[in-house]
N, C-alpha and C. Protein backbone atom coordinates (compact mmCIF):
# COMPACT_ATOMS: atom_id res chain seq x y z
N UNK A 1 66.87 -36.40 -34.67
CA UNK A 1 65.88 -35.64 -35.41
C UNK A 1 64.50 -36.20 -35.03
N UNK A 2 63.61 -35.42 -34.59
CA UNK A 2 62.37 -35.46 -34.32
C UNK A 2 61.35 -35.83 -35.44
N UNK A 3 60.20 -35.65 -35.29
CA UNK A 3 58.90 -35.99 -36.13
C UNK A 3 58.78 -34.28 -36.75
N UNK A 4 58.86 -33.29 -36.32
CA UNK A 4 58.47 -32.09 -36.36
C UNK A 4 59.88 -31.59 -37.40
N UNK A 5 60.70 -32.16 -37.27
CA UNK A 5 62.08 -31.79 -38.37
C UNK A 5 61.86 -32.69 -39.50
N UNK A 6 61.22 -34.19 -39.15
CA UNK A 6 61.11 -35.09 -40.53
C UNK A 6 60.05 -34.44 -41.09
N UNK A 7 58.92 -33.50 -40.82
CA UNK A 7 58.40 -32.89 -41.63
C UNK A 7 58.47 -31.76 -42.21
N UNK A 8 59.68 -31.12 -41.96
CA UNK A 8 60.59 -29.77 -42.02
C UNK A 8 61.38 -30.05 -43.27
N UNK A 9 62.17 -31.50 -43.10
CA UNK A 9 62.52 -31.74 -44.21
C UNK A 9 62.28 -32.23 -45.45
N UNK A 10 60.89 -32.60 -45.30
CA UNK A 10 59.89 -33.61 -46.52
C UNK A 10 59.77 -32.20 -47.03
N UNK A 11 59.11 -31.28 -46.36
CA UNK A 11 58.88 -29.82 -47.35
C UNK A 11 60.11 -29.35 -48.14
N UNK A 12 60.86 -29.13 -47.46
CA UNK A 12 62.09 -29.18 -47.90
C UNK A 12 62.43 -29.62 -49.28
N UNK A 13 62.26 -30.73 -49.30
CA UNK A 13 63.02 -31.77 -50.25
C UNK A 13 61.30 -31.51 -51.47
N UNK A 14 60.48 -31.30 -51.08
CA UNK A 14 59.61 -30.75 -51.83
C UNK A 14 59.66 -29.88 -52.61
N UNK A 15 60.24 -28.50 -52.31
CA UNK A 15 60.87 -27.44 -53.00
C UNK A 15 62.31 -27.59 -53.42
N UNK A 16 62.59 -28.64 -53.36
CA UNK A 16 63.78 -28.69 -54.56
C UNK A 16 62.96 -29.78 -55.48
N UNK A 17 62.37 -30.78 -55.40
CA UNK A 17 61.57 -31.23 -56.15
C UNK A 17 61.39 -30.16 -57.69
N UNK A 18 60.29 -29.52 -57.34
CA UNK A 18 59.85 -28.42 -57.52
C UNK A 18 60.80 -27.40 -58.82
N UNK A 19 61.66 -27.44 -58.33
CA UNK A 19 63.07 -26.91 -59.39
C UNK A 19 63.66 -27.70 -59.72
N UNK A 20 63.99 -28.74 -59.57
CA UNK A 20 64.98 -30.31 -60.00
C UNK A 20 64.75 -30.20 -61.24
N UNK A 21 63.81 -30.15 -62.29
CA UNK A 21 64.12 -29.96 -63.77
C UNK A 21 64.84 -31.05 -64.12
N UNK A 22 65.94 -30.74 -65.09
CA UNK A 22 66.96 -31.37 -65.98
C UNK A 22 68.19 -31.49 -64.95
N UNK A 23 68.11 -30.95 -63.72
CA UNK A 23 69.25 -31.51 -63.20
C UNK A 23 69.87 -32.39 -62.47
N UNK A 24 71.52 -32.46 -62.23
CA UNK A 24 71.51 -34.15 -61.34
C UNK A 24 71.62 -33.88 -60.13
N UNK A 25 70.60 -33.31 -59.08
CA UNK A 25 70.58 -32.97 -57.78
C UNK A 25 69.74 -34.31 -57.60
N UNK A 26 70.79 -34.70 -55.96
CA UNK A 26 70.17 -35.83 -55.33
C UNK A 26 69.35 -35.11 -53.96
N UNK A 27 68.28 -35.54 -53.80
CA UNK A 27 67.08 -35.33 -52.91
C UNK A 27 67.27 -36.81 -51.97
N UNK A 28 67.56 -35.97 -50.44
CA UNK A 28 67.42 -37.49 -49.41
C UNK A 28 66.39 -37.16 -48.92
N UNK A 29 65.81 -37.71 -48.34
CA UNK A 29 64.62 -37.74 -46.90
C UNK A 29 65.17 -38.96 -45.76
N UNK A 30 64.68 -38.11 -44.85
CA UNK A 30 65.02 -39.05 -43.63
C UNK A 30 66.59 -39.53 -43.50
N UNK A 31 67.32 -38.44 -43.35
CA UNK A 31 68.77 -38.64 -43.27
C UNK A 31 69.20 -39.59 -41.91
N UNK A 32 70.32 -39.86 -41.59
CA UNK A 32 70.36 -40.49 -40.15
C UNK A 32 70.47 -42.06 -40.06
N UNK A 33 70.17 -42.68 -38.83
CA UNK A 33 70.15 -43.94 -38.88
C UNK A 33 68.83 -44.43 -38.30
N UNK A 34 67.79 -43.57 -38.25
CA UNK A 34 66.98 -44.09 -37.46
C UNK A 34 65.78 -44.72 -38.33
N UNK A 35 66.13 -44.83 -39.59
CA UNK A 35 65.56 -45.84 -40.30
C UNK A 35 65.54 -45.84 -41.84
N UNK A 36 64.91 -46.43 -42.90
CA UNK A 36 65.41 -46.00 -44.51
C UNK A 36 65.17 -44.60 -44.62
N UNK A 37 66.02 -44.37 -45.28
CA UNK A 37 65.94 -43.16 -46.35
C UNK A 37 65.75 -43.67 -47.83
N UNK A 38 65.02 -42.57 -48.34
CA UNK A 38 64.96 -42.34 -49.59
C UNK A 38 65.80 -41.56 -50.47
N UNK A 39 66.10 -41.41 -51.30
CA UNK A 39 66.84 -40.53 -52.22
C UNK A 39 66.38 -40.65 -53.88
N UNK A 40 66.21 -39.19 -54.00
CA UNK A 40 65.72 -38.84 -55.77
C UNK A 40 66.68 -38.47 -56.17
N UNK A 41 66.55 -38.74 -57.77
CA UNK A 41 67.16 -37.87 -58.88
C UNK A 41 66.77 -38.18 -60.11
N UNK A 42 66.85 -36.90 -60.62
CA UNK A 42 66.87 -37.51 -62.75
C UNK A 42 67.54 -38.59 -62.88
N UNK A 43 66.63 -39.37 -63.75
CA UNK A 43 67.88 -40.34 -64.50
C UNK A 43 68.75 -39.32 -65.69
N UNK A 44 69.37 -39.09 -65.62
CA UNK A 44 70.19 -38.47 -66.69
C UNK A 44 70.90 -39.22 -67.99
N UNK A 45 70.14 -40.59 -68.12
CA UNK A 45 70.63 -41.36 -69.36
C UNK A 45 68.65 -41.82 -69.91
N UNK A 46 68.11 -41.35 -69.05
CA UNK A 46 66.54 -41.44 -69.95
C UNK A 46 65.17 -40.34 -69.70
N UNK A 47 65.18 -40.06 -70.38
CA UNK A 47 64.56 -38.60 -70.12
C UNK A 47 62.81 -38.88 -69.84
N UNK A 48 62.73 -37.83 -68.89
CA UNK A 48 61.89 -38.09 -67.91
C UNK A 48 61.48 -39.91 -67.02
N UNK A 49 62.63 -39.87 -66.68
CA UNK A 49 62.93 -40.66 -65.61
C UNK A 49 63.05 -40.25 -64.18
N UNK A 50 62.71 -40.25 -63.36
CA UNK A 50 63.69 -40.00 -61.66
C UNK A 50 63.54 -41.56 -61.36
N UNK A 51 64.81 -41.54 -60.69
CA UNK A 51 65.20 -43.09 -59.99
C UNK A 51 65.09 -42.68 -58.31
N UNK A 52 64.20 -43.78 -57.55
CA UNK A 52 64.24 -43.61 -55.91
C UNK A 52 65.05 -45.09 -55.76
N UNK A 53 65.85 -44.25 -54.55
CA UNK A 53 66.88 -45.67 -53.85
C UNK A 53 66.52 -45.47 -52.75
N UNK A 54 65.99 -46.51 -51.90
CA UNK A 54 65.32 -46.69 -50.45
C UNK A 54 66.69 -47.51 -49.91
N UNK A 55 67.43 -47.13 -49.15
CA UNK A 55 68.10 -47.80 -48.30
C UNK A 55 67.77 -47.59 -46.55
N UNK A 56 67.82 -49.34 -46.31
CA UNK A 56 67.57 -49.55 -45.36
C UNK A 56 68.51 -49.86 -44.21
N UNK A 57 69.63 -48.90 -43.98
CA UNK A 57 71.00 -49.08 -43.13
C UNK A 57 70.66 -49.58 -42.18
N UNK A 58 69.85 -48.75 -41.31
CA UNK A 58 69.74 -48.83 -39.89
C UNK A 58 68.75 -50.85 -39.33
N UNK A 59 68.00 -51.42 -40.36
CA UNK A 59 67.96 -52.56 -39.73
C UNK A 59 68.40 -53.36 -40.48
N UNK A 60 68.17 -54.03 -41.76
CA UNK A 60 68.68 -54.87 -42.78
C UNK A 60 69.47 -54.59 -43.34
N UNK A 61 70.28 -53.17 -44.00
CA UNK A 61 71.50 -53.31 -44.72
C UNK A 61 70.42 -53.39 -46.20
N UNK A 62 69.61 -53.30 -46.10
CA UNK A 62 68.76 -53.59 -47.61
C UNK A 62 68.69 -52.07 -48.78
N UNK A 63 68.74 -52.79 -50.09
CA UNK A 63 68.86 -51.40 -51.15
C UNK A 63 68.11 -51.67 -51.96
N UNK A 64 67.27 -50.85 -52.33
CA UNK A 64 66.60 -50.88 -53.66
C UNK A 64 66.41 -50.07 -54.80
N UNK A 65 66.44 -49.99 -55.73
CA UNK A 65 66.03 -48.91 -56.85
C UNK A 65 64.97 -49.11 -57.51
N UNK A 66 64.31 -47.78 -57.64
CA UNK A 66 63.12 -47.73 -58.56
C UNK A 66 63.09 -46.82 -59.26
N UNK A 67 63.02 -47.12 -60.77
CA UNK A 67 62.44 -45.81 -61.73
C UNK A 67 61.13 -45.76 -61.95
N UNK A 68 61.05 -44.12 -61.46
CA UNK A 68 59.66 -43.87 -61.87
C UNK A 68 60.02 -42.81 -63.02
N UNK A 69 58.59 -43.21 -64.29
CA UNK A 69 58.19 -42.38 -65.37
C UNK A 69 57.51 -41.52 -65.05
N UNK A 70 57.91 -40.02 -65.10
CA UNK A 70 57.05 -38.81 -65.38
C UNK A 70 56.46 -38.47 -65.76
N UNK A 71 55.23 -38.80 -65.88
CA UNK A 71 54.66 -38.87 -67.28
C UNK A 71 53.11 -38.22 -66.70
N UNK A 72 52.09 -37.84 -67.13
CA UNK A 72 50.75 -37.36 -67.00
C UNK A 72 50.28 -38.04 -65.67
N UNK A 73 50.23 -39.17 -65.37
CA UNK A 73 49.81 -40.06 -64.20
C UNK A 73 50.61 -39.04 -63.00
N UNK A 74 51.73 -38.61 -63.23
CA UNK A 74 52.51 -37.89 -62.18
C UNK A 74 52.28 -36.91 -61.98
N UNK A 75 51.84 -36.05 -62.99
CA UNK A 75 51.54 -34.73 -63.22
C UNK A 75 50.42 -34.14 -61.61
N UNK A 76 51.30 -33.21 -60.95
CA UNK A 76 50.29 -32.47 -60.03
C UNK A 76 50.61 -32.95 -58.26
N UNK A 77 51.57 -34.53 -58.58
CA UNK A 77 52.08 -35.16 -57.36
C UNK A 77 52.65 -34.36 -56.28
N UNK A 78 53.54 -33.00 -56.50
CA UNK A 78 54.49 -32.49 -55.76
C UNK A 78 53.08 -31.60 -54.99
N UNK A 79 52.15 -31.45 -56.00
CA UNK A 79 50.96 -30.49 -55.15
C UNK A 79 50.16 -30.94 -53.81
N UNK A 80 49.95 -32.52 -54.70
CA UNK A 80 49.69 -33.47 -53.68
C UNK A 80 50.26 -34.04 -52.73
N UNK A 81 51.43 -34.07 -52.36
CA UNK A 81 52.29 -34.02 -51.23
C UNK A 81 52.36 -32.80 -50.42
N UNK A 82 52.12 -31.75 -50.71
CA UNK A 82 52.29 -30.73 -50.15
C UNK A 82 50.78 -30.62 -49.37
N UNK A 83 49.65 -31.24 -50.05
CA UNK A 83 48.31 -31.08 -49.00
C UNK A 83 48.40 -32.08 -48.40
N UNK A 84 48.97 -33.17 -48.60
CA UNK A 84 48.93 -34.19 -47.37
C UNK A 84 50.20 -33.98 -46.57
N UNK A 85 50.97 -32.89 -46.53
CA UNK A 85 51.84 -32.96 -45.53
C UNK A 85 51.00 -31.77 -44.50
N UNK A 86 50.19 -30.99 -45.28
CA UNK A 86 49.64 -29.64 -44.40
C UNK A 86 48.75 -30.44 -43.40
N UNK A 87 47.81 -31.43 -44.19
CA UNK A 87 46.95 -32.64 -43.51
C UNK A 87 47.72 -33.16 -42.16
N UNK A 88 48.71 -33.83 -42.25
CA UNK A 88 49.74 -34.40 -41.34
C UNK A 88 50.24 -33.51 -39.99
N UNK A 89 50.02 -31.92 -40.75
CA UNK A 89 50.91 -30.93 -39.61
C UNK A 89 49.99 -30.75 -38.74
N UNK A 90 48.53 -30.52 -39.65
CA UNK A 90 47.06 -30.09 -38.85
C UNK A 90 46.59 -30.92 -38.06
N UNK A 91 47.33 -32.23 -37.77
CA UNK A 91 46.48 -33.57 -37.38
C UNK A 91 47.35 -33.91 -36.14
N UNK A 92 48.65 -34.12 -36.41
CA UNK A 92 49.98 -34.71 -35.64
C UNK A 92 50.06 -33.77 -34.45
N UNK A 93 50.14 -34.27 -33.14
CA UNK A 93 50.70 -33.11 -32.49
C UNK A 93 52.67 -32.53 -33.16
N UNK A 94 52.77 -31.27 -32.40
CA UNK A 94 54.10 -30.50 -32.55
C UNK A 94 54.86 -31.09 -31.62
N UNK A 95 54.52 -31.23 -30.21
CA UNK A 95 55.51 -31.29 -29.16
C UNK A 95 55.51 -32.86 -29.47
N UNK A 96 56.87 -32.95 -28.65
CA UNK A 96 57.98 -34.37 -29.38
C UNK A 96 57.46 -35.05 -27.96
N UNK A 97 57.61 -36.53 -28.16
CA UNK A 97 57.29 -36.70 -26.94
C UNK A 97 58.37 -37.01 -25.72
N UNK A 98 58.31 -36.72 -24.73
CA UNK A 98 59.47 -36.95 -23.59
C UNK A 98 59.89 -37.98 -23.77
């Protein structure tokens, strides 16, 4: 997977963001081995919770969890990812490199 698909799929995982609500859908980014992934979801035992697990397969074997609170400070984030990914598309070249 290229640079031009890892940003195919950040949008992606943006619009399920977006609808995730109350449910227990897990959100990956950066699938593969070519370095951590992330993964979201509700906490479903504390409300307005999502928990991120960064695992780091591909060099250390390393895991982490973090809960983040939803709360007003968050409010507007998914908007803001979405202009810094348009930022990123407008900036980055497309073609992959040889």
């Amino acid at each position: 997977m290229g640079r031009e698909a890892d940003l195919d799929n950040w949008e992606q995982a943006l619009g399920v963001f977006d609808a995730l609500g109350d449910e227990r859908e897990v959100i990956r980014w950066l699938p593969g081995d070519r370095g951590p992934s992330l993964l979201f979801w509700v906490n479903e035992n504390e409300e307005g919770v999502m928990d991120v697990r960064i695992i780091d397969s591909a060099v250390s074997g390393a895991i982490a969890e973090i809960p983040i609170v939803l709360d007003d400070l968050c409010a507007g984030w998914i908007d803001a990812h979405r202009a810094r990914l348009r930022d990123v598309r407008a900036r980055w070249p497309v073609a992959e490199p040889r």
